[in-house]
PDB file of N, CA and C in Angstrom:
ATOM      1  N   UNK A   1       8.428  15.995   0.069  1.00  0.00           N
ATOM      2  CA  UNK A   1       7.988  14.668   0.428  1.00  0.00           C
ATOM      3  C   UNK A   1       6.630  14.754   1.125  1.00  0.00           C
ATOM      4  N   UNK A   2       5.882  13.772   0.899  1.00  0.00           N
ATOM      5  CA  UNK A   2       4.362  13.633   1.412  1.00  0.00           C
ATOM      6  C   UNK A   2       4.608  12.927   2.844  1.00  0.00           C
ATOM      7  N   UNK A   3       3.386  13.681   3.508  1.00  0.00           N
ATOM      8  CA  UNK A   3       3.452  13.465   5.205  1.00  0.00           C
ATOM      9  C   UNK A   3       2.323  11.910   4.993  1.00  0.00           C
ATOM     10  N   UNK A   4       2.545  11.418   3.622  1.00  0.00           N
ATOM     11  CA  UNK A   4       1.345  10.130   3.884  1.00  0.00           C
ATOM     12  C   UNK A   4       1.738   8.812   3.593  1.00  0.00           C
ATOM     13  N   UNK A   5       1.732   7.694   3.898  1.00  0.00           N
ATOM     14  CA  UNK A   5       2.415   6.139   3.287  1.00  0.00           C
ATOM     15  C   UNK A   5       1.301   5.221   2.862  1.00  0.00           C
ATOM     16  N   UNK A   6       1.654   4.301   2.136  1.00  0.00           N
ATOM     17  CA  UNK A   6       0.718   3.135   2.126  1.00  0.00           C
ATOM     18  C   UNK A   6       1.299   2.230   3.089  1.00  0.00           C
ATOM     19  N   UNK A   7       0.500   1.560   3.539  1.00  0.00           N
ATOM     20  CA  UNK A   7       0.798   0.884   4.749  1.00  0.00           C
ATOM     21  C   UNK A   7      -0.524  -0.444   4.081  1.00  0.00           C
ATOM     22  N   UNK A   8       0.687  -1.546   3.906  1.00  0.00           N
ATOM     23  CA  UNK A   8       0.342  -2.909   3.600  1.00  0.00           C
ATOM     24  C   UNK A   8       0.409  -3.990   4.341  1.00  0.00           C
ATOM     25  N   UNK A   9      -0.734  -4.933   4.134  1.00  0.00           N
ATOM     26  CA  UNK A   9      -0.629  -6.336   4.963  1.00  0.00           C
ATOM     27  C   UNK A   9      -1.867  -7.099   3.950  1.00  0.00           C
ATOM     28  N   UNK A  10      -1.245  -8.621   4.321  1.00  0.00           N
ATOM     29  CA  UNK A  10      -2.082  -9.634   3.299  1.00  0.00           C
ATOM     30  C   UNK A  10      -2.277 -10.566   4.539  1.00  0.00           C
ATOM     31  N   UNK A  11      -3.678 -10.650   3.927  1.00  0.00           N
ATOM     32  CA  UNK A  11      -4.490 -11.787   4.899  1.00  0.00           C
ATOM     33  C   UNK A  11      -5.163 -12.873   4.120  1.00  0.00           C
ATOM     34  N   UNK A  12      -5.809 -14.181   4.486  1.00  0.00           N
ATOM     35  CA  UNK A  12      -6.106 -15.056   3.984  1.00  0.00           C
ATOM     36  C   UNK A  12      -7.514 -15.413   3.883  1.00  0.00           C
ATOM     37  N   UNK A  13      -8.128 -14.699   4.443  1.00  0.00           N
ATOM     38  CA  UNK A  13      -9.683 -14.421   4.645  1.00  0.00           C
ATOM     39  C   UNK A  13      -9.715 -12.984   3.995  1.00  0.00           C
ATOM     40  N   UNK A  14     -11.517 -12.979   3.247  1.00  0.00           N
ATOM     41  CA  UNK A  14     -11.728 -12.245   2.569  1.00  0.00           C
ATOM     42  C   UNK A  14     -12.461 -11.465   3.587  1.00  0.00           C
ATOM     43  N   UNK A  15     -13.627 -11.975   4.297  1.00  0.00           N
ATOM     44  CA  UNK A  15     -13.991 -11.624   5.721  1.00  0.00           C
ATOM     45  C   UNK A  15     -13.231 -10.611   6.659  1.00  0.00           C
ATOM     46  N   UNK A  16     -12.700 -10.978   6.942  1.00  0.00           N
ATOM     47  CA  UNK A  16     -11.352 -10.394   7.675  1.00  0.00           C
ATOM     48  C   UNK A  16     -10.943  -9.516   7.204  1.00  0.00           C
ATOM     49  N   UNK A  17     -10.097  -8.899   5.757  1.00  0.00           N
ATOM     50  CA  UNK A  17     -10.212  -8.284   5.079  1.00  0.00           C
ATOM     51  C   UNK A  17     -10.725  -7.101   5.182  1.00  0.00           C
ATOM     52  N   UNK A  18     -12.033  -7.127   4.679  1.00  0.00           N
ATOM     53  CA  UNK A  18     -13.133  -6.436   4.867  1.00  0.00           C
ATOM     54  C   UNK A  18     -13.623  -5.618   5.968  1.00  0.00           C
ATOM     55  N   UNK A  19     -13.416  -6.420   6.991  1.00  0.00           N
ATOM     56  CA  UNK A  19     -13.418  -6.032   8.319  1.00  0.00           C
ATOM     57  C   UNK A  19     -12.066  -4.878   8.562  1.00  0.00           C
ATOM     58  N   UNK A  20     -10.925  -5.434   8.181  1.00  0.00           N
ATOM     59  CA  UNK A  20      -9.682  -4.499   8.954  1.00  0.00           C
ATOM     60  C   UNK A  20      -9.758  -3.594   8.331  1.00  0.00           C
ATOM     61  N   UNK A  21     -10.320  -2.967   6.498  1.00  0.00           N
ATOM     62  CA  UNK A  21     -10.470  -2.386   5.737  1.00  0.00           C
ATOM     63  C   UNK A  21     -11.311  -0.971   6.357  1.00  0.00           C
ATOM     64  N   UNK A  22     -13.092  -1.558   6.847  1.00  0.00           N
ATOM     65  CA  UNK A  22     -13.665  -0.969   7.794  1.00  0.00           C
ATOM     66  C   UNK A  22     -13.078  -0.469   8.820  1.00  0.00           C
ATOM     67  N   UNK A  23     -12.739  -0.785   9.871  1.00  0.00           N
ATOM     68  CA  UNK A  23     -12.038  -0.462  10.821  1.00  0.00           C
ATOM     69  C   UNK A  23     -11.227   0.783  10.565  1.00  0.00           C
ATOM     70  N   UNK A  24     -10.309   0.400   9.633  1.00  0.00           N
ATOM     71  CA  UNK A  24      -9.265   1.070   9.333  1.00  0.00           C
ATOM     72  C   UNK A  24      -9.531   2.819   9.314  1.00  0.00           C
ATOM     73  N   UNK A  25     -10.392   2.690   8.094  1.00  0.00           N
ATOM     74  CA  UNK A  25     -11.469   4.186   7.842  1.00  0.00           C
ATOM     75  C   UNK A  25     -12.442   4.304   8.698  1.00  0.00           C
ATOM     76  N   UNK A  26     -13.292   3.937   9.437  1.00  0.00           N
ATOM     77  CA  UNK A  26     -14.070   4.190  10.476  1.00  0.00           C
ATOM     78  C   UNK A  26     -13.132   4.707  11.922  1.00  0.00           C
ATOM     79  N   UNK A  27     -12.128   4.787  12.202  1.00  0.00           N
ATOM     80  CA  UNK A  27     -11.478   5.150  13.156  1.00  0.00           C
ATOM     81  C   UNK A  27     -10.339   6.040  12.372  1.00  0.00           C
ATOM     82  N   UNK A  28     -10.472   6.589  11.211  1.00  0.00           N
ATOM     83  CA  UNK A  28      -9.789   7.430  10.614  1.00  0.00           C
ATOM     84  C   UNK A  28      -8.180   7.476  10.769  1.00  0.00           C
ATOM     85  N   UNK A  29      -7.550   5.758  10.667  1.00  0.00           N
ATOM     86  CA  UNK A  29      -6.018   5.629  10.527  1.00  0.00           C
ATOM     87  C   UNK A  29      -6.013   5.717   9.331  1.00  0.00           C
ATOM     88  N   UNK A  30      -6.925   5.374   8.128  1.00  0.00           N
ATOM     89  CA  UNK A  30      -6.498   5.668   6.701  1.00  0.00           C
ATOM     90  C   UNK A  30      -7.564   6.098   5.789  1.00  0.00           C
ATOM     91  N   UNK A  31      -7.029   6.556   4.791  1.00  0.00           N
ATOM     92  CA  UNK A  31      -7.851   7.431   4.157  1.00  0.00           C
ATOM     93  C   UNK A  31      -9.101   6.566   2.968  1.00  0.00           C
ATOM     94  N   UNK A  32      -8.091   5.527   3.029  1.00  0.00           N
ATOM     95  CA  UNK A  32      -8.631   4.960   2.000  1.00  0.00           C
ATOM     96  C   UNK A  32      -7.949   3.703   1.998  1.00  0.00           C
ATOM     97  N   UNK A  33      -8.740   2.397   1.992  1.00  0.00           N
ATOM     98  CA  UNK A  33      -8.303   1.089   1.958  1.00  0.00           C
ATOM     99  C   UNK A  33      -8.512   0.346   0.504  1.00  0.00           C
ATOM    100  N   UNK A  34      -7.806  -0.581  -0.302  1.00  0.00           N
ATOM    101  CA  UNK A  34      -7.980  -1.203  -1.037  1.00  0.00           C
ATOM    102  C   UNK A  34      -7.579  -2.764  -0.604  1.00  0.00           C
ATOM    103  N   UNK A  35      -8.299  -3.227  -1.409  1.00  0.00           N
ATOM    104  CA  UNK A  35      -8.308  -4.746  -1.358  1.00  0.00           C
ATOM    105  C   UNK A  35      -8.230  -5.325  -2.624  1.00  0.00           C
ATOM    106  N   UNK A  36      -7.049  -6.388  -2.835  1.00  0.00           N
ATOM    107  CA  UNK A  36      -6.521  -6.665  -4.551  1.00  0.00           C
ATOM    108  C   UNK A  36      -6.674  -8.287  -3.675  1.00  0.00           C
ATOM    109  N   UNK A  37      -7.426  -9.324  -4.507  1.00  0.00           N
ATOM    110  CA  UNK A  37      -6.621 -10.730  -4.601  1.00  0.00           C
ATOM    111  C   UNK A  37      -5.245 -11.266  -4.877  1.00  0.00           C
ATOM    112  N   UNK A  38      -4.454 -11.567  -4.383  1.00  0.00           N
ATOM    113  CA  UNK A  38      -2.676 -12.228  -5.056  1.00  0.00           C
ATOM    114  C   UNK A  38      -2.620 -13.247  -4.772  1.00  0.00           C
ATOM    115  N   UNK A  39      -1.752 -14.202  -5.559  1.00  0.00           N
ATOM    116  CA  UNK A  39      -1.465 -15.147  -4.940  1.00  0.00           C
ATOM    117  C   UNK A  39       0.222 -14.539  -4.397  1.00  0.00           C
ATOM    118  N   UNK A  40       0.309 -15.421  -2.836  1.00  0.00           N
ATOM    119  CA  UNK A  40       1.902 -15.408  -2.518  1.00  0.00           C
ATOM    120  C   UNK A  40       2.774 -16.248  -2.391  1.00  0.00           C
ATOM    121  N   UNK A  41       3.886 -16.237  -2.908  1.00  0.00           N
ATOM    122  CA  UNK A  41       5.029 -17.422  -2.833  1.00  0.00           C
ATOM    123  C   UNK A  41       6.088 -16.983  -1.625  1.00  0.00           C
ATOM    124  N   UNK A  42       6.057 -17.543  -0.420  1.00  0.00           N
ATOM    125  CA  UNK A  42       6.985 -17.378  -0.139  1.00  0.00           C
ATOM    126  C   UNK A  42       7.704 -19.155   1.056  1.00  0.00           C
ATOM    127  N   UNK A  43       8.258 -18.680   2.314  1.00  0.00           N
ATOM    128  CA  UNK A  43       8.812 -19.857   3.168  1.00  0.00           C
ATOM    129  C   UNK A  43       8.206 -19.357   4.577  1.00  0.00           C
ATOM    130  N   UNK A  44       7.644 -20.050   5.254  1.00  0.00           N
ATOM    131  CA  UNK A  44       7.541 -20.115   6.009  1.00  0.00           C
ATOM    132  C   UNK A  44       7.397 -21.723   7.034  1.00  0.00           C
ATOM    133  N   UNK A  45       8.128 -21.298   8.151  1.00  0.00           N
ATOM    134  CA  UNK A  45       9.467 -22.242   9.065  1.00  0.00           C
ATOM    135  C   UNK A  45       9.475 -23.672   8.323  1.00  0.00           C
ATOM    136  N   UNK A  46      10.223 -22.698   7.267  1.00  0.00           N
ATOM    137  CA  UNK A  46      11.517 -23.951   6.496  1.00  0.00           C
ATOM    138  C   UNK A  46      10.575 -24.111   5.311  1.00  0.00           C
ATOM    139  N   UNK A  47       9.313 -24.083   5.295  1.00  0.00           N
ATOM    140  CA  UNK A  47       8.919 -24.866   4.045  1.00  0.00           C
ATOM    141  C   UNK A  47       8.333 -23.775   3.190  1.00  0.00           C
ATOM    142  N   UNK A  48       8.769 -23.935   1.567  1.00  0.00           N
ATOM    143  CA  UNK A  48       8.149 -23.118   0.814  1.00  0.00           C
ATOM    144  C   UNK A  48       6.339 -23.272   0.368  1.00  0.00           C
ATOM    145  N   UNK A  49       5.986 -21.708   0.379  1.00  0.00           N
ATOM    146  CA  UNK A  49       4.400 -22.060   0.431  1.00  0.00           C
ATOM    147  C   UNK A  49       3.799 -21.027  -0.225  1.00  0.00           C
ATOM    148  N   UNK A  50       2.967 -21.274  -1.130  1.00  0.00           N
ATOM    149  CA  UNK A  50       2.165 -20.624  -1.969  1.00  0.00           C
ATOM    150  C   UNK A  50       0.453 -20.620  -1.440  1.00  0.00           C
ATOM    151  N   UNK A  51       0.044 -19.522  -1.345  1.00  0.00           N
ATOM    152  CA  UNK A  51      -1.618 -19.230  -0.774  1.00  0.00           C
ATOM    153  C   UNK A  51      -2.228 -17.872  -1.503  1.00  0.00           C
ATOM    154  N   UNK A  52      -3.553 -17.935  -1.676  1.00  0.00           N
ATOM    155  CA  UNK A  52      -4.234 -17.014  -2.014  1.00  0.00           C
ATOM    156  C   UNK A  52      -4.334 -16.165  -0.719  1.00  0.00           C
ATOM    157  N   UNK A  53      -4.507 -14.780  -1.430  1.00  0.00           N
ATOM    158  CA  UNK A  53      -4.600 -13.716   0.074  1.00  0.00           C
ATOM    159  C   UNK A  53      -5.585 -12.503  -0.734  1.00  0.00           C
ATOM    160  N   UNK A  54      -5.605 -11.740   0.327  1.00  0.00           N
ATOM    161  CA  UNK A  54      -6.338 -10.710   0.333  1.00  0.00           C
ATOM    162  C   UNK A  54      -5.262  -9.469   0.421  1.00  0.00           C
ATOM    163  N   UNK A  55      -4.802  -8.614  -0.240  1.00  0.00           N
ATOM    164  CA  UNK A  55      -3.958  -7.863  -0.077  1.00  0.00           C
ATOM    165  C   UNK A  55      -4.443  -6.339   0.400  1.00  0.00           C
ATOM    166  N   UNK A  56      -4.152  -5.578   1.387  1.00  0.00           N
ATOM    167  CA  UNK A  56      -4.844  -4.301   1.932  1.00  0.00           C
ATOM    168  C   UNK A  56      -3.238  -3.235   1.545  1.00  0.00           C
ATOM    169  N   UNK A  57      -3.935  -2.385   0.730  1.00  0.00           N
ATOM    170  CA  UNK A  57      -3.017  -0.692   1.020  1.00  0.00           C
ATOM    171  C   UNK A  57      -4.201   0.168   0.971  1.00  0.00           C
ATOM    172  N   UNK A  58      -3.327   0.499   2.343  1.00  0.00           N
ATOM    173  CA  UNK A  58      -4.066   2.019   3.247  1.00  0.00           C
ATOM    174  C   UNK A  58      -3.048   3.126   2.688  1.00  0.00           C
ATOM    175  N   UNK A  59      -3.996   3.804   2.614  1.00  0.00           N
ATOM    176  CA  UNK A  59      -2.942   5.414   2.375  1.00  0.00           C
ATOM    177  C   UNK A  59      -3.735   6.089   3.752  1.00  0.00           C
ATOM    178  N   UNK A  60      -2.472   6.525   4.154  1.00  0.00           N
ATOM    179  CA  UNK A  60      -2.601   6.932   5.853  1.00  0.00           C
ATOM    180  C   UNK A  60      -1.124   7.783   6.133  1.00  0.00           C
ATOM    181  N   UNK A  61      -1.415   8.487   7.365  1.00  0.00           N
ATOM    182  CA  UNK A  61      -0.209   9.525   7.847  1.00  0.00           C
ATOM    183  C   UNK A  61       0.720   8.687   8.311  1.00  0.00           C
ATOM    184  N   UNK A  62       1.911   8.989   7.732  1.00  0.00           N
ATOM    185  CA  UNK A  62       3.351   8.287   8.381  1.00  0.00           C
ATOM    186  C   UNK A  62       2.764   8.298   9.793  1.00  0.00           C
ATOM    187  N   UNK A  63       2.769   9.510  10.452  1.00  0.00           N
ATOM    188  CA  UNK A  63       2.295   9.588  12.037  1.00  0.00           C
ATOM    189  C   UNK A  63       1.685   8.593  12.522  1.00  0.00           C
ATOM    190  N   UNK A  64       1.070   7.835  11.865  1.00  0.00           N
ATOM    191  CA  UNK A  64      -0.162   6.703  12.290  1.00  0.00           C
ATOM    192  C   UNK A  64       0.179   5.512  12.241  1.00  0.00           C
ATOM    193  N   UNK A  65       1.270   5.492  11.584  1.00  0.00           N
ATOM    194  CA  UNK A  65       1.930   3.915  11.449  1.00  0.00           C
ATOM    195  C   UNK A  65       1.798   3.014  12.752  1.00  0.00           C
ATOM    196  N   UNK A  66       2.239   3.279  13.969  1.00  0.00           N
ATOM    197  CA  UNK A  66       1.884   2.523  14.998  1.00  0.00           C
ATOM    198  C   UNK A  66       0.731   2.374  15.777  1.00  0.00           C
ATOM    199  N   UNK A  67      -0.289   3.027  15.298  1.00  0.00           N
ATOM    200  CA  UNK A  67      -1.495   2.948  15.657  1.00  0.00           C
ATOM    201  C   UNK A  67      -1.872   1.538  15.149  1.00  0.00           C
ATOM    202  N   UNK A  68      -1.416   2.010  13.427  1.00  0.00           N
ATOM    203  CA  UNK A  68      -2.414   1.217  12.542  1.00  0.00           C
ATOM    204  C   UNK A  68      -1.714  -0.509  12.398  1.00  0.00           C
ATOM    205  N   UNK A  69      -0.523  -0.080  12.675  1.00  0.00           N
ATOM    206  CA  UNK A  69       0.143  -1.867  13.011  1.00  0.00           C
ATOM    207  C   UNK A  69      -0.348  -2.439  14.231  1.00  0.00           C
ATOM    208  N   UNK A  70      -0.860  -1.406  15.283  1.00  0.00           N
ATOM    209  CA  UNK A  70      -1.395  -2.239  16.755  1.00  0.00           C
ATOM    210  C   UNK A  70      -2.865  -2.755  15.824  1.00  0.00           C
ATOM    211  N   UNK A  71      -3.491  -1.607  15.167  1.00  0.00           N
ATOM    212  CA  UNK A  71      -4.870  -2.640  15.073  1.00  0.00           C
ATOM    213  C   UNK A  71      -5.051  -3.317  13.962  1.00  0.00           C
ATOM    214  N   UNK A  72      -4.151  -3.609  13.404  1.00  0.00           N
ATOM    215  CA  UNK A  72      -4.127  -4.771  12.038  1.00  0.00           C
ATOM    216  C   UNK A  72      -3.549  -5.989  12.906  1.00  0.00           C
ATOM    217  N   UNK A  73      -2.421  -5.951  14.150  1.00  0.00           N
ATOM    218  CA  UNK A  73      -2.076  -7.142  14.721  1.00  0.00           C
ATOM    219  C   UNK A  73      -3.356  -7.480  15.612  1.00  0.00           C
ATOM    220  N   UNK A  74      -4.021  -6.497  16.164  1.00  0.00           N
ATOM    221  CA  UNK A  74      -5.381  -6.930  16.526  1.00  0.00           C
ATOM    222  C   UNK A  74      -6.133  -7.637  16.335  1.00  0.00           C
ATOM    223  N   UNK A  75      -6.551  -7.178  14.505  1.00  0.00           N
ATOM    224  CA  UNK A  75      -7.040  -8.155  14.131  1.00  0.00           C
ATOM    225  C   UNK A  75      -6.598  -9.658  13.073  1.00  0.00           C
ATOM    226  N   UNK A  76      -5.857  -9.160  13.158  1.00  0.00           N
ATOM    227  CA  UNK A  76      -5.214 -10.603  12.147  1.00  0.00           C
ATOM    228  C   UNK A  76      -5.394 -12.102  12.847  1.00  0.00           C
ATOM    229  N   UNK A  77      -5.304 -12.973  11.921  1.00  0.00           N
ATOM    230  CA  UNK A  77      -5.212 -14.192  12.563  1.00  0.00           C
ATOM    231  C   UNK A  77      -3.362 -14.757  12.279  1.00  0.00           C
ATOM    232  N   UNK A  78      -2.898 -13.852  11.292  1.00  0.00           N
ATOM    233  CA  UNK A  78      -1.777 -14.408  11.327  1.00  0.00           C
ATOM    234  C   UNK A  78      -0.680 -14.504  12.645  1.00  0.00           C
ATOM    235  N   UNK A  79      -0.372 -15.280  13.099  1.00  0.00           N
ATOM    236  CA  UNK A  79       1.283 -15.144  14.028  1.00  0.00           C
ATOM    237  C   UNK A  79       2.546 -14.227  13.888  1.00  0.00           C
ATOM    238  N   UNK A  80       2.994 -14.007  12.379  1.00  0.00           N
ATOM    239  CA  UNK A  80       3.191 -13.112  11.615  1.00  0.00           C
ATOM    240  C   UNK A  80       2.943 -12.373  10.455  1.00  0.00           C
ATOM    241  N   UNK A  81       1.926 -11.498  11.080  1.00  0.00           N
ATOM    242  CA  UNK A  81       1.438 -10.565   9.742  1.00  0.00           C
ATOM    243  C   UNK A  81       2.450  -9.657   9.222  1.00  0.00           C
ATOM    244  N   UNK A  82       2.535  -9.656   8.142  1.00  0.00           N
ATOM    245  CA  UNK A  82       2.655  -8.728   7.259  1.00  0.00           C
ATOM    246  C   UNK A  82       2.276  -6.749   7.853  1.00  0.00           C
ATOM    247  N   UNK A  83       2.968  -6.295   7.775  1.00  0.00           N
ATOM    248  CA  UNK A  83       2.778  -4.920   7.820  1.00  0.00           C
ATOM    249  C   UNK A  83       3.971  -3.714   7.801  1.00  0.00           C
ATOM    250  N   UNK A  84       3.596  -3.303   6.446  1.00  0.00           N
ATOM    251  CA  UNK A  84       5.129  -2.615   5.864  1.00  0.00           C
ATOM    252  C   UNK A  84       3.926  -0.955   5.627  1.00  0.00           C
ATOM    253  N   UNK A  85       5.667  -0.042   5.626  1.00  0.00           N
ATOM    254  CA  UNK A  85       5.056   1.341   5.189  1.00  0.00           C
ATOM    255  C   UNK A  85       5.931   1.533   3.772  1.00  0.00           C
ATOM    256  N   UNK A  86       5.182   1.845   2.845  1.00  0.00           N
ATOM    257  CA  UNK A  86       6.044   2.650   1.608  1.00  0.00           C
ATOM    258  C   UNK A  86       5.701   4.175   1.452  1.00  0.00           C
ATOM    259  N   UNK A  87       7.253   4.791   1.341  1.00  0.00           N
ATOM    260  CA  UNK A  87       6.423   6.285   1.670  1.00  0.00           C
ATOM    261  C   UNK A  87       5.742   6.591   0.602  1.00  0.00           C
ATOM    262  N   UNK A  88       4.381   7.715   0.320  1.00  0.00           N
ATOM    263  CA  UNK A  88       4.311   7.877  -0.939  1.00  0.00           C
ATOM    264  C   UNK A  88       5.376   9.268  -0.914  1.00  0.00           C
ATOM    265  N   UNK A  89       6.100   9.513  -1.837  1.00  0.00           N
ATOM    266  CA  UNK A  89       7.021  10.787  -2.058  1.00  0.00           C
ATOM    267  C   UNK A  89       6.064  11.678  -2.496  1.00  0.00           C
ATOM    268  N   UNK A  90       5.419  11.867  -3.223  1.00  0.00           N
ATOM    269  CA  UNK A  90       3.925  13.195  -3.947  1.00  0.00           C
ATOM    270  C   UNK A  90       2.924  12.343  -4.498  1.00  0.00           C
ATOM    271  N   UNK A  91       2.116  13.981  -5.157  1.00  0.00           N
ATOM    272  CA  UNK A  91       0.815  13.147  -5.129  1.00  0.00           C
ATOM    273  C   UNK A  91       0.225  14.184  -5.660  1.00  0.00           C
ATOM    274  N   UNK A  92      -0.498  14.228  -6.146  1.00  0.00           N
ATOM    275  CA  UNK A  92      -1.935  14.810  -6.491  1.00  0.00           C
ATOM    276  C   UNK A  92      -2.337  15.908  -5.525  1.00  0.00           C
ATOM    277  N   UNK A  93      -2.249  16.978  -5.544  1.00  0.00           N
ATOM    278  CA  UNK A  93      -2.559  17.894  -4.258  1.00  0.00           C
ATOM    279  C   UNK A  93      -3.847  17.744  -3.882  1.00  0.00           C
ATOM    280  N   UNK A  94      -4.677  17.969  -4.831  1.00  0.00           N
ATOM    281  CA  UNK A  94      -5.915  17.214  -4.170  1.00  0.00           C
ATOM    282  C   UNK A  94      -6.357  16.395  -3.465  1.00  0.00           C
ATOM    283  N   UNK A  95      -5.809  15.573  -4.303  1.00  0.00           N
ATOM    284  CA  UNK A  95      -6.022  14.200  -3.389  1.00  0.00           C
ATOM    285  C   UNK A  95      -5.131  13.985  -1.995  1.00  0.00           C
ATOM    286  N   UNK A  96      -4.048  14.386  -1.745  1.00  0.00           N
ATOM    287  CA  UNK A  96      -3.450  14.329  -0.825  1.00  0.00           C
ATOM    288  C   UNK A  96      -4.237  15.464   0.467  1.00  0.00           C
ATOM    289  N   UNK A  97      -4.633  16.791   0.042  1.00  0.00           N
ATOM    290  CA  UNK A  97      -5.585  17.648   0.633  1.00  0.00           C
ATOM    291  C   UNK A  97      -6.818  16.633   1.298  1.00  0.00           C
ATOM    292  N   UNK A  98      -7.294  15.858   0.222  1.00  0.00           N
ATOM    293  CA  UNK A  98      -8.680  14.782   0.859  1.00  0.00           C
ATOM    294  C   UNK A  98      -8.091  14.162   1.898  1.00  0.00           C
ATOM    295  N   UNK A  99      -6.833  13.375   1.937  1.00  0.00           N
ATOM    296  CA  UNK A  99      -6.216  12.097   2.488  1.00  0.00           C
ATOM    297  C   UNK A  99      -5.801  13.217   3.739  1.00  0.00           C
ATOM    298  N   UNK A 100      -5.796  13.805   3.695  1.00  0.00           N
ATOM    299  CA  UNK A 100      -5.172  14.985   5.248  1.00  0.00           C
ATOM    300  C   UNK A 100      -6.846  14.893   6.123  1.00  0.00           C
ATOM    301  N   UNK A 101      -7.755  15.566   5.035  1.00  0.00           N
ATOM    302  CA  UNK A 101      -9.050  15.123   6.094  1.00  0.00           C
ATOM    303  C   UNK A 101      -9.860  14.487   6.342  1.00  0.00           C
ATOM    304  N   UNK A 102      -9.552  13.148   5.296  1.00  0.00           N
ATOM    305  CA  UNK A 102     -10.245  12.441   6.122  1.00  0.00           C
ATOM    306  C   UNK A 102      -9.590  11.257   7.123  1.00  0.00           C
ATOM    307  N   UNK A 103      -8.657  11.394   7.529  1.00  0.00           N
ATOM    308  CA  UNK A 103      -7.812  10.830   8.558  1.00  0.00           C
ATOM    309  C   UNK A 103      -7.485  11.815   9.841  1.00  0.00           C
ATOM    310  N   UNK A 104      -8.152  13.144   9.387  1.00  0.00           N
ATOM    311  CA  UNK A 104      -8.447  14.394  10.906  1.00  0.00           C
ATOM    312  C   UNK A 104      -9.171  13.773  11.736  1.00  0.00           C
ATOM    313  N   UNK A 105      -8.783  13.198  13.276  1.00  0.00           N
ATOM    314  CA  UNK A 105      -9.584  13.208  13.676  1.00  0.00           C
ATOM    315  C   UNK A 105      -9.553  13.977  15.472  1.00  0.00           C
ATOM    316  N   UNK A 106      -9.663  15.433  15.057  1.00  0.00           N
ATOM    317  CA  UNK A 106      -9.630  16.575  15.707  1.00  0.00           C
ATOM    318  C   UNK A 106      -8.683  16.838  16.455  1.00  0.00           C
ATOM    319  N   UNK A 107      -8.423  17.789  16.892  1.00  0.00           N
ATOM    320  CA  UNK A 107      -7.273  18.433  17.669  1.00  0.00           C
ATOM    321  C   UNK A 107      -5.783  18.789  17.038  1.00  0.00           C
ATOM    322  N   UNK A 108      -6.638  19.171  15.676  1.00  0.00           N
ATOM    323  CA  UNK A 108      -5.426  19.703  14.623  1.00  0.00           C
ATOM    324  C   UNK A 108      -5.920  20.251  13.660  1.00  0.00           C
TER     325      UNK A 108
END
């Protein structure tokens, strides 16, 4: 099993986005951020609701998960954001070798 997860959250600003994306890799919680457009269907208090979002997966160290949920609730504007881990199980040794350093950030 891989020591790495994607770690997801959808926001409603593209701005924003962009920003937590930065962040994210500039303080080396993830290795690598993507950003997909979706639309989402879901309920929120009581009423069903459909919105365009900005969708973010980080591939980042399980280890980091609570780092990286303090600074996505940081920055979010949501009340309740979104922020799930899926483990990745393998991978590409390579690429998983990259995703180890560039989320080093020293004293290991």
């Amino acid at each position: 099993m891989s020591a790495f997860c994607l770690v997801q959250t959808t926001i409603d600003d593209e701005k924003r986005a962009e920003e937590m994306a930065k962040t994210l890799v500039e303080k080396k919680l993830a290795a690598c951020v993507q950003i997909a457009t979706v639309t989402s269907h879901y309920v929120w208090k009581g009423a069903p609701a459909r919105e365009k979002e900005f969708l973010l997966s980080a591939k980042a160290r399980k280890t980091d998960f609570s780092a990286i949920a303090a600074a996505i609730r940081s920055m979010h504007s949501y009340e309740t954001p979104e922020i799930v881990a899926l483990p990745i199980l393998t991978g590409d040794a390579a690429y998983l070798e990259w995703a180890f350093q560039a989320t080093e950030r020293g004293g290991g």
